[in-house]
N, C-alpha and C. Protein backbone atom coordinates (compact mmCIF):
# COMPACT_ATOMS: atom_id res chain seq x y z
N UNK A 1 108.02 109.75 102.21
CA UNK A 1 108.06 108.45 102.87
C UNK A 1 106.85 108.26 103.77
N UNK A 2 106.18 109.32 104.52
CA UNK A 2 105.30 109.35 105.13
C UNK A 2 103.96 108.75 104.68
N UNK A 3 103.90 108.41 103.37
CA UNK A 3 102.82 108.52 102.58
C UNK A 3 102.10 107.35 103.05
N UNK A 4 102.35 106.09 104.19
CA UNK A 4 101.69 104.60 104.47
C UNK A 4 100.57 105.51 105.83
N UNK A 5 100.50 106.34 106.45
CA UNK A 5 99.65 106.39 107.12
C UNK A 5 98.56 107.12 106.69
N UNK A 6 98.87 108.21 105.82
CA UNK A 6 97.77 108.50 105.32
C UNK A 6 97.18 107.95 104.32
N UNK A 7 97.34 107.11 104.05
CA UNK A 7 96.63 105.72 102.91
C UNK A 7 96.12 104.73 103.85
N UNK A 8 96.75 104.74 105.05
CA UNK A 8 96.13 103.29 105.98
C UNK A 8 94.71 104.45 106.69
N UNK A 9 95.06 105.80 106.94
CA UNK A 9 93.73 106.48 107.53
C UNK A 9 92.54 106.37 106.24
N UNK A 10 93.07 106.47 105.18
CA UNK A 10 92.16 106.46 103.99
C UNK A 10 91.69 105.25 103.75
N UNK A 11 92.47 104.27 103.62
CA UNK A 11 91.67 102.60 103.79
C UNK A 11 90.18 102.62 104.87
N UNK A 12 91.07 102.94 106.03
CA UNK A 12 89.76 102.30 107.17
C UNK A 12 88.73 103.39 106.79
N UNK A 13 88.81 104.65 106.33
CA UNK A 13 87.68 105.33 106.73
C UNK A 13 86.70 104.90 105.37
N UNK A 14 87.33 104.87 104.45
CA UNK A 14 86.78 103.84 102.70
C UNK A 14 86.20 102.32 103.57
N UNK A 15 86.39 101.79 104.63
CA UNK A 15 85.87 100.60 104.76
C UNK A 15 84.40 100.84 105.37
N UNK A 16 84.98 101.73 106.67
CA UNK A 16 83.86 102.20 107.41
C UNK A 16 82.39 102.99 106.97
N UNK A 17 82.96 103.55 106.00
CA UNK A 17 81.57 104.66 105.66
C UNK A 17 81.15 103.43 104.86
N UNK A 18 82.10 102.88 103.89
CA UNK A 18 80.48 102.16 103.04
C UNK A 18 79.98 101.05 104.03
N UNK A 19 80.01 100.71 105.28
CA UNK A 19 79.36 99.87 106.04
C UNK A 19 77.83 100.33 106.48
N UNK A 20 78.29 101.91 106.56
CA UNK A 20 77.14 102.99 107.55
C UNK A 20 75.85 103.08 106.71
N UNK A 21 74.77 102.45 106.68
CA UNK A 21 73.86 102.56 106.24
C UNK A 21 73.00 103.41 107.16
N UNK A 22 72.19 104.56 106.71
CA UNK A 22 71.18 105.67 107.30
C UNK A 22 70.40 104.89 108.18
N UNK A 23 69.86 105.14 109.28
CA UNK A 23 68.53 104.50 109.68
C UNK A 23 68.78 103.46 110.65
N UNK A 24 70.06 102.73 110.47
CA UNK A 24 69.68 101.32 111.50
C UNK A 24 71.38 101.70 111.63
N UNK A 25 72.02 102.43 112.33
CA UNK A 25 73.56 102.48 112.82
C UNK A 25 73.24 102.47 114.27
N UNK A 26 73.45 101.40 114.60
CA UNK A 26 73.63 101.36 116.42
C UNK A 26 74.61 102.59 117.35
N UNK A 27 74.34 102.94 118.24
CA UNK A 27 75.53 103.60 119.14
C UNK A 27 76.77 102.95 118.93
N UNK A 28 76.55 101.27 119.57
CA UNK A 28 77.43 100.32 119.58
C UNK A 28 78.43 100.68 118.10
N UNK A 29 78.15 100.05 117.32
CA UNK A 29 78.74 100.46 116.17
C UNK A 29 79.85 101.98 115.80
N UNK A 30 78.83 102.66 116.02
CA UNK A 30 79.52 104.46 115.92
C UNK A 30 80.87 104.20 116.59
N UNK A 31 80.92 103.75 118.49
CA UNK A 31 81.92 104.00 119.11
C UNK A 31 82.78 102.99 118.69
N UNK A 32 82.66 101.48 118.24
CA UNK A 32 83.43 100.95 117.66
C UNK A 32 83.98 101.55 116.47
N UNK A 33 83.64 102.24 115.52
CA UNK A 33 84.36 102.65 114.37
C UNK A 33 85.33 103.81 114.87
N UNK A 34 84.75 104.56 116.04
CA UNK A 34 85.57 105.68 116.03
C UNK A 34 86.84 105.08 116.84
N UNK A 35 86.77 103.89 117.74
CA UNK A 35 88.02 103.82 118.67
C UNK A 35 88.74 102.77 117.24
N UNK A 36 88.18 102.04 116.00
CA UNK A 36 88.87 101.90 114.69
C UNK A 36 89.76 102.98 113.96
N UNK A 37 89.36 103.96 113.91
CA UNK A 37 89.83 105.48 113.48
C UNK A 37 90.91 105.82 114.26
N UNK A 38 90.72 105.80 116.02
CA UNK A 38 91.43 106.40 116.68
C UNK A 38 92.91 105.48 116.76
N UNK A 39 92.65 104.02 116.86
CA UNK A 39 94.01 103.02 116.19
C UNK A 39 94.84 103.31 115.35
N UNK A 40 94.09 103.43 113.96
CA UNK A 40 94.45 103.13 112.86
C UNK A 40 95.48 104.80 112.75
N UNK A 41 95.07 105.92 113.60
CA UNK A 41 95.57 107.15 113.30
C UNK A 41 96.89 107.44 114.23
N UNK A 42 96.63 106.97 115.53
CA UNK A 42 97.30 106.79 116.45
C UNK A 42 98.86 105.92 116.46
N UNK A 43 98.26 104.91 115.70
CA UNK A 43 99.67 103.66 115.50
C UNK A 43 100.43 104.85 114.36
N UNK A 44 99.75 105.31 113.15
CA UNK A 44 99.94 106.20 111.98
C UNK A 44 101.06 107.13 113.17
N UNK A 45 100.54 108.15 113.89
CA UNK A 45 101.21 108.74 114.50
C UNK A 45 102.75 108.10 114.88
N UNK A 46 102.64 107.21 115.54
CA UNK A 46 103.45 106.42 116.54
C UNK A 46 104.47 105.87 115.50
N UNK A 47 104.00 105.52 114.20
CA UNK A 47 105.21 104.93 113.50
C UNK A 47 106.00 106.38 112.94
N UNK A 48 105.24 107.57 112.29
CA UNK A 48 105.62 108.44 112.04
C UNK A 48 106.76 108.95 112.85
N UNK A 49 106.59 109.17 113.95
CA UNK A 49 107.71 109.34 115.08
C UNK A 49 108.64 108.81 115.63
N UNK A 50 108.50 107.37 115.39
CA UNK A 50 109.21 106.43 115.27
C UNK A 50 110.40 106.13 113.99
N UNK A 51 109.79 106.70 112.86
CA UNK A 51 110.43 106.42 111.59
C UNK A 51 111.74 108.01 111.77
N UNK A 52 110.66 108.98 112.18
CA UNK A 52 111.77 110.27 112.18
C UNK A 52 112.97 110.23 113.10
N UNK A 53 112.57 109.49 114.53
CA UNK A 53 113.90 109.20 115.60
C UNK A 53 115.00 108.28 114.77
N UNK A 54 114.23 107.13 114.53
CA UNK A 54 115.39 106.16 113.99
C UNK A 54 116.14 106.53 112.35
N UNK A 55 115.60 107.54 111.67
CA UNK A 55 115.97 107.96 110.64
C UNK A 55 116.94 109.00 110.98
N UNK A 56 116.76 110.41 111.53
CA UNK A 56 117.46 110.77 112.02
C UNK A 56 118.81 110.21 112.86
N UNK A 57 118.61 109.51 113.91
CA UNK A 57 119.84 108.55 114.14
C UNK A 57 120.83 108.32 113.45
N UNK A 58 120.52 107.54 112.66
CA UNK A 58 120.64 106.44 111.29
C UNK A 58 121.60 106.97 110.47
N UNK A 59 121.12 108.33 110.03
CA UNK A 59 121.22 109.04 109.02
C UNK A 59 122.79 109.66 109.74
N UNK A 60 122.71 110.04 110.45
CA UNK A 60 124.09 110.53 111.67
C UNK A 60 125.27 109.48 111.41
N UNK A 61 124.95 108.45 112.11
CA UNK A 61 125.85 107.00 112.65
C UNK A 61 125.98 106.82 111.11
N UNK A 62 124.84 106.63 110.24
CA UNK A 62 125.72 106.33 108.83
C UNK A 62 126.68 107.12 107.97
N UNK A 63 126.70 108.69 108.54
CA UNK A 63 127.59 109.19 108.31
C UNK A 63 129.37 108.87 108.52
N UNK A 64 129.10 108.17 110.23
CA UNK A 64 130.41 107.78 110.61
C UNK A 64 130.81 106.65 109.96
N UNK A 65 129.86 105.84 110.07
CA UNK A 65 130.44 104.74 109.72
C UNK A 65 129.49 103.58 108.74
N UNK A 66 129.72 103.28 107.69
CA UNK A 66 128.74 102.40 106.69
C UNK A 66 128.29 101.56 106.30
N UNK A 67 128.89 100.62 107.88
CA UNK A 67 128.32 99.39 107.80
C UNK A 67 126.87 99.51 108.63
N UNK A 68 126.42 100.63 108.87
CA UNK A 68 125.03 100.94 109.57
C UNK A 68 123.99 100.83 109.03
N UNK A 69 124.10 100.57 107.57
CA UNK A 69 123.58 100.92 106.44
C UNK A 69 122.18 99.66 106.92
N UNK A 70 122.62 98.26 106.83
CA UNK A 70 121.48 97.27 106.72
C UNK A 70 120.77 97.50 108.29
N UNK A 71 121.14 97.55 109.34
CA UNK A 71 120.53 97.81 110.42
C UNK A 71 119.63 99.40 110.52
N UNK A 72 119.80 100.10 109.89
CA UNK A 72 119.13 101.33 109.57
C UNK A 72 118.09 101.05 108.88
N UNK A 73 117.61 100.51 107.58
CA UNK A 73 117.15 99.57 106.74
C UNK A 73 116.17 98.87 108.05
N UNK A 74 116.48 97.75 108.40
CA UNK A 74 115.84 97.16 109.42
C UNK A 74 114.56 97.81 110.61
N UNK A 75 115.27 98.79 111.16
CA UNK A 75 114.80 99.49 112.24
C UNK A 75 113.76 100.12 111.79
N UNK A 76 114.00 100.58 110.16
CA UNK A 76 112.88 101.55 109.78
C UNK A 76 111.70 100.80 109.51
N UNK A 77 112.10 99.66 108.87
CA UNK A 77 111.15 98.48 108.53
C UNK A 77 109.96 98.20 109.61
N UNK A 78 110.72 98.01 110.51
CA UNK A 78 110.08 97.85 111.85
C UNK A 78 109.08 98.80 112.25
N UNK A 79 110.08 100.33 112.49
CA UNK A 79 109.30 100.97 112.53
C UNK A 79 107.49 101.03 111.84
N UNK A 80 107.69 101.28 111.01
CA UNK A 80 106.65 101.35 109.53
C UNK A 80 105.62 100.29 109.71
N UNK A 81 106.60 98.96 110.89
CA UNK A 81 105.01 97.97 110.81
C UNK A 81 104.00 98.32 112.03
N UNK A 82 104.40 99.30 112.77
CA UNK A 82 103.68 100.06 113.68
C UNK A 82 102.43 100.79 113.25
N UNK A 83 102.20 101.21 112.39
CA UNK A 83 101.76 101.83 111.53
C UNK A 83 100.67 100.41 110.84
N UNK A 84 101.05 99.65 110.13
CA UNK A 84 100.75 98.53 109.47
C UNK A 84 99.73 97.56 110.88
N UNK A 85 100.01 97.59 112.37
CA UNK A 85 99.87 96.58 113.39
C UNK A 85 98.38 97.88 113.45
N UNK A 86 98.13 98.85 113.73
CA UNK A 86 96.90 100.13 113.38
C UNK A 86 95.95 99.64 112.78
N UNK A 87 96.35 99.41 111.14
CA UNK A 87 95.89 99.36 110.19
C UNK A 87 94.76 97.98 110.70
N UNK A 88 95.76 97.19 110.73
CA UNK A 88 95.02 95.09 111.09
C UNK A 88 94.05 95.46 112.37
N UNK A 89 94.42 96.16 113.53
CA UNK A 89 93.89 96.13 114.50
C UNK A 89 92.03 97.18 114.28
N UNK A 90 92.27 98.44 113.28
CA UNK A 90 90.85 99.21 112.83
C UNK A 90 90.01 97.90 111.96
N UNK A 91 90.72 96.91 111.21
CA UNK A 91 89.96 96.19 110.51
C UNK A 91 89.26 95.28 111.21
N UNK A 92 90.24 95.02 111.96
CA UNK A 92 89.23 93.80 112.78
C UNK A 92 88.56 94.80 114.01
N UNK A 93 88.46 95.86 114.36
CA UNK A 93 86.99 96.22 114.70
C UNK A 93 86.02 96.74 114.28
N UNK A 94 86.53 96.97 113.24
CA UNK A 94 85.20 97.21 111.96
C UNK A 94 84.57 96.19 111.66
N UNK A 95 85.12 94.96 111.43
CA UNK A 95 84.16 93.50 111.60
C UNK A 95 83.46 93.02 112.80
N UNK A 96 84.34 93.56 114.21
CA UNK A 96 82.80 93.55 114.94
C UNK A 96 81.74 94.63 115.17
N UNK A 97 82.34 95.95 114.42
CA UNK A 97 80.88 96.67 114.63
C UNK A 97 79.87 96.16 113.49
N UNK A 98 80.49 95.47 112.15
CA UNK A 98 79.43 94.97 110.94
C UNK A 98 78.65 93.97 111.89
N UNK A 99 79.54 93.47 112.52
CA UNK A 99 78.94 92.52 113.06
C UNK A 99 77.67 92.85 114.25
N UNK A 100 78.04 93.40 114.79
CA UNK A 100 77.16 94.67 115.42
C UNK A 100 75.70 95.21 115.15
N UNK A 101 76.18 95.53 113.97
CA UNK A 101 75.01 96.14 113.22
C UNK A 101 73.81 95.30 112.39
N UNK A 102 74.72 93.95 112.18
CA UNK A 102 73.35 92.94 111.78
C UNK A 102 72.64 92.48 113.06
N UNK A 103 73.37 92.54 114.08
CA UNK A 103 72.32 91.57 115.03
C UNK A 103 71.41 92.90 115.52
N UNK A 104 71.87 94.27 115.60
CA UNK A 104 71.26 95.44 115.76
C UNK A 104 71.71 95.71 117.59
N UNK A 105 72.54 95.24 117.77
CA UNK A 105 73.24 95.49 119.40
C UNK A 105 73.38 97.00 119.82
N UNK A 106 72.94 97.71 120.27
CA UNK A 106 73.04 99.19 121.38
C UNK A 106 72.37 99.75 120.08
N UNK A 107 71.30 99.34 119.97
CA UNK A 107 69.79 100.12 118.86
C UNK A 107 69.29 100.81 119.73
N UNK A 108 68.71 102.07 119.66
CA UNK A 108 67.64 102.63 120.17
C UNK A 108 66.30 102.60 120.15
């Protein structure tokens, strides 16, 4: 089940490298991609832990009782868009470090 964060770390870093052209990568840029990385891995984390509390739970209470079933369903959903809110948030700062990098902002 785990398998959405390490595909959302594999997205951004597939976006980022083919942006990085040799020769003209600003500072600016670098630290924008890495605090992109550090989002996109971080939310990854955060839903991961999130998905195991409320699964675990879930998995208990639906033992007792089985109408828990669609609210379990729900929570995890939720969970998982934690993970997904990472993902949107590395993309859109990867468009301002592209952006970054054409005007040539924190060049040496």
């Amino acid at each position: 089940r785990r398998v959405h964060g390490g595909i959302y770390g594999l997205i951004v870093a597939v976006i980022i490298s083919s942006g990085i052209t040799a020769g003209s990568y600003p500072n600016f840029a670098g630290y924008i991609h890495f605090g992109a990385g550090l989002s996109a891995g971080m939310a990854s984390l955060a839903a991961g832990l999130a998905i195991g509390i409320v699964g675990d739970s879930s998995v208990r209470a639906y033992g007792k009782q089985d109408r828990i079933f669609v609210a379990m369903i729900l929570m995890l959903i939720f969970a998982e868009a934690l993970g997904l809110y990472g993902l949107i948030v590395a993309l859109l700062m990867n468009g301002v470090a592209q952006n970054a990098t054409k005007v040539g902002c924190g060049s040496e």
